[in-house]
Protein backbone atom coordinates (compact mmCIF):
# COMPACT_ATOMS: atom_id res chain seq x y z
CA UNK A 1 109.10 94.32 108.12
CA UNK A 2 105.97 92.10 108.57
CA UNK A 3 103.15 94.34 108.17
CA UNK A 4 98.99 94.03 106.24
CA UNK A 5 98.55 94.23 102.78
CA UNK A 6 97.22 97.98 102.70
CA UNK A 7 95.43 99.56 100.08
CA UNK A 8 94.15 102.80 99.76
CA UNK A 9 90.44 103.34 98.58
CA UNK A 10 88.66 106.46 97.65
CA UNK A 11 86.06 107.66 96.14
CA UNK A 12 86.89 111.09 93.84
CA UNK A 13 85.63 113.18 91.63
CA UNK A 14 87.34 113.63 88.42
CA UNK A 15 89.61 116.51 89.24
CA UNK A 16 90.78 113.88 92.65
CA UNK A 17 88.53 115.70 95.67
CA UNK A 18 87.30 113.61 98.61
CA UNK A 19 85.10 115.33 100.22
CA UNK A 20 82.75 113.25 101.25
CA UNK A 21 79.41 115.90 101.07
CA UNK A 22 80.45 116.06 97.21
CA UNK A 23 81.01 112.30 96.51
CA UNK A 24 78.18 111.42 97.92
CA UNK A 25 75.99 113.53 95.28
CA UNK A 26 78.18 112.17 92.01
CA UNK A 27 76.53 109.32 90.09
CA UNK A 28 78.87 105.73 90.97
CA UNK A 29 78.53 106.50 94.72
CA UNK A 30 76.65 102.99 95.57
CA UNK A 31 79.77 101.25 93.22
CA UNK A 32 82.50 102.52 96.32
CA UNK A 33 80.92 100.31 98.82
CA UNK A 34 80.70 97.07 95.90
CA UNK A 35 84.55 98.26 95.06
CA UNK A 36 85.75 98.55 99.33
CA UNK A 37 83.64 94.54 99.54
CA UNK A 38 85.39 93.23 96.51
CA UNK A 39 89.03 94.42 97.85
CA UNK A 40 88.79 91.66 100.83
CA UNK A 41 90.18 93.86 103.30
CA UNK A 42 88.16 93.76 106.34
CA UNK A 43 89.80 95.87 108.49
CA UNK A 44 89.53 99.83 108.14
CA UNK A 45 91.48 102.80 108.88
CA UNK A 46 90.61 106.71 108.93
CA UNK A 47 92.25 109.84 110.49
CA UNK A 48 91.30 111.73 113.20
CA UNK A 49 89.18 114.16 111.06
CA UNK A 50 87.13 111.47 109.51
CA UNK A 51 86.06 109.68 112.44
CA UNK A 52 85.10 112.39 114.24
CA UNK A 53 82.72 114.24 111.46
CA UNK A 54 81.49 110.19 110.31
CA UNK A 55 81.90 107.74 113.48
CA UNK A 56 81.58 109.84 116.69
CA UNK A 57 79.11 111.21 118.47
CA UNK A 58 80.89 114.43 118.82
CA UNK A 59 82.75 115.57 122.25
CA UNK A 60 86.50 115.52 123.15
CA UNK A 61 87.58 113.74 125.89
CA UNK A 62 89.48 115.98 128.61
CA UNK A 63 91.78 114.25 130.89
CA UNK A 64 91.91 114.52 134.47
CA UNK A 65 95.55 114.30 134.70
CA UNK A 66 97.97 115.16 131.83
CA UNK A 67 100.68 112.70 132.83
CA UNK A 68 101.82 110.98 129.16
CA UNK A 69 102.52 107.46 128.21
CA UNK A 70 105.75 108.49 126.45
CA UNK A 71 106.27 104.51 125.73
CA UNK A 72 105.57 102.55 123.00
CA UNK A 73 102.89 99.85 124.41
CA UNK A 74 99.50 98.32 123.07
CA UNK A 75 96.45 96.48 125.15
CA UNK A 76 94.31 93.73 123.08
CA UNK A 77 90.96 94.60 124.67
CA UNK A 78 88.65 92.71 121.93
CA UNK A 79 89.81 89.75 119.31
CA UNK A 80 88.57 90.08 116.05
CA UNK A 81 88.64 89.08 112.43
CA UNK A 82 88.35 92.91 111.82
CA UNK A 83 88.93 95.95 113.12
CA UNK A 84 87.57 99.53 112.74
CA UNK A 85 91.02 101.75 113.22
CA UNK A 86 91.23 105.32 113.66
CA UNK A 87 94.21 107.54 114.36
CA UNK A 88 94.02 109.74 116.51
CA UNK A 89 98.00 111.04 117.70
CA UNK A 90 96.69 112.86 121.21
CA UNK A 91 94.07 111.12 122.28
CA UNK A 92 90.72 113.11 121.90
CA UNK A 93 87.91 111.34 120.84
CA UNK A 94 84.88 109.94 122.63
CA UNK A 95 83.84 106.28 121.98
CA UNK A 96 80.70 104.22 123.08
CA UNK A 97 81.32 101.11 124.76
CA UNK A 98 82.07 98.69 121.75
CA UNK A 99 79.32 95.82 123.95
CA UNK A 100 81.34 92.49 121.81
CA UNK A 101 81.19 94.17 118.85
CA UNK A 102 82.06 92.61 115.80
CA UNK A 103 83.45 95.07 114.31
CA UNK A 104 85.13 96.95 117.23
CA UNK A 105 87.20 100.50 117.25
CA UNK A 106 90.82 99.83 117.91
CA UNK A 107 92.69 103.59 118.53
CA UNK A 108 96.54 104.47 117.14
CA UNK A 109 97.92 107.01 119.42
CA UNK A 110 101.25 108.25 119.71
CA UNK A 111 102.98 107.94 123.06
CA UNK A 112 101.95 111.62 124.00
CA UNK A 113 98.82 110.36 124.71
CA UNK A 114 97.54 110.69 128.31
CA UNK A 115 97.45 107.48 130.42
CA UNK A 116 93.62 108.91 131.13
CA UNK A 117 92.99 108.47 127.92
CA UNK A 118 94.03 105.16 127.49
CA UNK A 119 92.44 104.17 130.77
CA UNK A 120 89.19 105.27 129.27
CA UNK A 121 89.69 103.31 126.71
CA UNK A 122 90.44 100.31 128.35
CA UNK A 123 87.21 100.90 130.36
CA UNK A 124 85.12 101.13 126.77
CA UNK A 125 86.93 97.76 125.97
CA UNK A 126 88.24 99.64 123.09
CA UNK A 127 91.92 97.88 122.12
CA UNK A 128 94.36 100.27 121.41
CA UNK A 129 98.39 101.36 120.05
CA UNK A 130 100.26 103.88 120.95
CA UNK A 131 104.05 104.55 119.10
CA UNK A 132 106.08 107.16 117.88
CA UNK A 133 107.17 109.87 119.80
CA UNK A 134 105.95 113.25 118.77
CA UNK A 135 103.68 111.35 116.27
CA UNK A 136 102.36 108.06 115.30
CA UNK A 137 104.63 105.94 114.18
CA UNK A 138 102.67 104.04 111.34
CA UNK A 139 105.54 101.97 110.53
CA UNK A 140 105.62 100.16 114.19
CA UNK A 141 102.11 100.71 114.49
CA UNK A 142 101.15 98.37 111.25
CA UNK A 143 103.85 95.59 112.63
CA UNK A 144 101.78 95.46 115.74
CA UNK A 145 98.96 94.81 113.63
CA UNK A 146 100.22 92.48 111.89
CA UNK A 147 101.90 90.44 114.81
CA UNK A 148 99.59 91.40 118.15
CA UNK A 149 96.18 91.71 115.91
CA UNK A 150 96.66 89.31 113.30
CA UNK A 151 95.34 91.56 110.84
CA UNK A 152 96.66 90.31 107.17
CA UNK A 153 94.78 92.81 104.48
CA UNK A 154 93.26 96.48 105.45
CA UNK A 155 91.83 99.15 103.51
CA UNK A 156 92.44 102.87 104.37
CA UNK A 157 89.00 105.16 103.86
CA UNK A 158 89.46 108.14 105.00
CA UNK A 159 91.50 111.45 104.07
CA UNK A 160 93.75 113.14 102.57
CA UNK A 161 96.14 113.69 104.97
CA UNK A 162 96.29 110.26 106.32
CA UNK A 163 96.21 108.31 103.14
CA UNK A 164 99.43 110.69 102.42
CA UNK A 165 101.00 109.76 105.77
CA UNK A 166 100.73 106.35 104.70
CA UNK A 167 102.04 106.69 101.12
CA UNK A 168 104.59 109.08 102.29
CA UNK A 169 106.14 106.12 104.63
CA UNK A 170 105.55 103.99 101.98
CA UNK A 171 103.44 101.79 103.36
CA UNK A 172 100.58 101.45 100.46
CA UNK A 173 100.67 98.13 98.37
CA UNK A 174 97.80 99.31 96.32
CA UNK A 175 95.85 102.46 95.12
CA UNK A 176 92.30 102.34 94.84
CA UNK A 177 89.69 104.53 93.04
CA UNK A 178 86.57 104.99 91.96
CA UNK A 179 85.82 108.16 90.23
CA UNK A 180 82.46 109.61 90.42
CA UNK A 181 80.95 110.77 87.06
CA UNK A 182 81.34 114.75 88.02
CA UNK A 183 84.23 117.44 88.68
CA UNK A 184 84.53 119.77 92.21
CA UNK A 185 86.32 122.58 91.25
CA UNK A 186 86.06 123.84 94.50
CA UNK A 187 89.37 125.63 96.03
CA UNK A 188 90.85 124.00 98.91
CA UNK A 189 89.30 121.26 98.71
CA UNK A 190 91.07 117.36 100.17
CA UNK A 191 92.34 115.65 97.57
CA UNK A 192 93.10 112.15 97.45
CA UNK A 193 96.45 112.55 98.92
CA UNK A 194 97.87 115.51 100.78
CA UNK A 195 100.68 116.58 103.20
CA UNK A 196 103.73 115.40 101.94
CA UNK A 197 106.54 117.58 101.89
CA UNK A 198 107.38 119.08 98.80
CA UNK A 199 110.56 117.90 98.48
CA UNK A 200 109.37 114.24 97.63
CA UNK A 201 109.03 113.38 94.07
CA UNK A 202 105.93 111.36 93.04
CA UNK A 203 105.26 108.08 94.03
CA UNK A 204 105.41 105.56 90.91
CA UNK A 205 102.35 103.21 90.11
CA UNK A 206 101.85 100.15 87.63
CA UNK A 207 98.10 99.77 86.85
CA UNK A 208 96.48 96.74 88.11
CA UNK A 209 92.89 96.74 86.33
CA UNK A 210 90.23 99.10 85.49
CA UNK A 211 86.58 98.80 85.45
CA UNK A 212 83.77 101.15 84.18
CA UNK A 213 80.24 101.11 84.94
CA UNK A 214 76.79 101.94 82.97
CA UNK A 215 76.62 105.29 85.28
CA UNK A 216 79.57 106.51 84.47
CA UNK A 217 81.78 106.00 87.30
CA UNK A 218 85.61 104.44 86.64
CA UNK A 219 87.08 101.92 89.61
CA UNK A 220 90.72 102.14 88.58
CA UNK A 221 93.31 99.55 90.65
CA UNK A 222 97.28 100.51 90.84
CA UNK A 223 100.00 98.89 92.27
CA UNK A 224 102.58 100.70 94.07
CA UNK A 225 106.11 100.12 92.20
């Protein structure tokens, strides 16, 4: 399949929890914005959960009509060298009007999203794909990427469970971490990935590089086997 180069970045502590309140108080928090530059990967992806607690205003969009795609089907509405992706299988987040952005939002639905929904984002000039029946396809959605958007190289930033939707269809080239100088401990807690079934065994790696820095911090780089 013709799809981006994806790799998965994170921040962690050393124990492998995400959340970002916590990471953001361990010492080698400025290196995960050096380490996400030095990757090359312009484009970015997050979940649902993510961009609504980090990129949204807030608000869920209600549709006036709950008539459903149920069709795979994408609309180009800005061309860019990069793209700011979020996932988001029904359709419920609010976006500002992206106004030539050049960075702009581009949504992954799944085709139970309302036509509303993509209307309104059509009338943001927000691009958007929607695949996969009950939910997203990744698989088709990344091959539209790669062919409709021309996207070659993306990174994916934001939780657990989508960086283990995308490792679970085995889409990740490469692993990404840096690990924060300072252990969570906390129960219930994301972890770096989470969600697969239990049934998989674990995903093999070959390391790629590691790097450590004066504060403490460790930017480890695997590829996936």
């Amino acid at each position: 399949m013709n799809k981006p180069y994806i790799i998965c970045h994170m921040m962690t502590s050393v124990d492998g929890r995400i959340d970002c309140a916590m990471t953001a108080q361990l010492a080698g928090e400025p290196e995960y914005y050096s380490t996400l530059d030095a990757l090359n990967a312009p484009t970015r992806i997050s979940g649902r959960v993510t961009a609504e607690t980090e990129l949204t205003g807030g608000g869920k969009f209600v549709p006036k009509s709950d008539e459903q795609l149920n069709k795979t089907d994408f609309t180009k509405n800005a061309d860019a060298d990069s793209y700011n992706i979020v996932v988001d299988t029904k359709g419920t987040l609010r976006w500002s009007r992206e106004n030539g952005s050049s960075f702009p939002h581009l949504i992954i639905t799944s085709e139970q999203v309302t036509k509303n929904y993509l209307d309104y984002l059509n009338e943001q000039g927000i691009s958007w794909i929607a695949t996969g029946e009950k939910h997203v396809d990744l698989k088709h959605a990344m091959e539209i990427l790669a062919d409709e958007f021309n996207v070659e190289r993306l990174a994916i930033v934001g939780g657990g469970k989508i960086n283990g939707g995308f490792l679970d269809a085995g889409l990740i080239d490469e692993i990404s971490i840096l690990i924060g100088a300072g252990a969570d401990g906390r129960s219930n807690q994301p972890s770096l990935f989470d969600g697969r079934p239990e049934s998989r065994r674990p995903i093999a790696l070959k390391l790629k590089d590691v790097k450590s820095y004066d504060d403490g911090a460790v930017w480890l780089r695997y590829l996936v086997k």
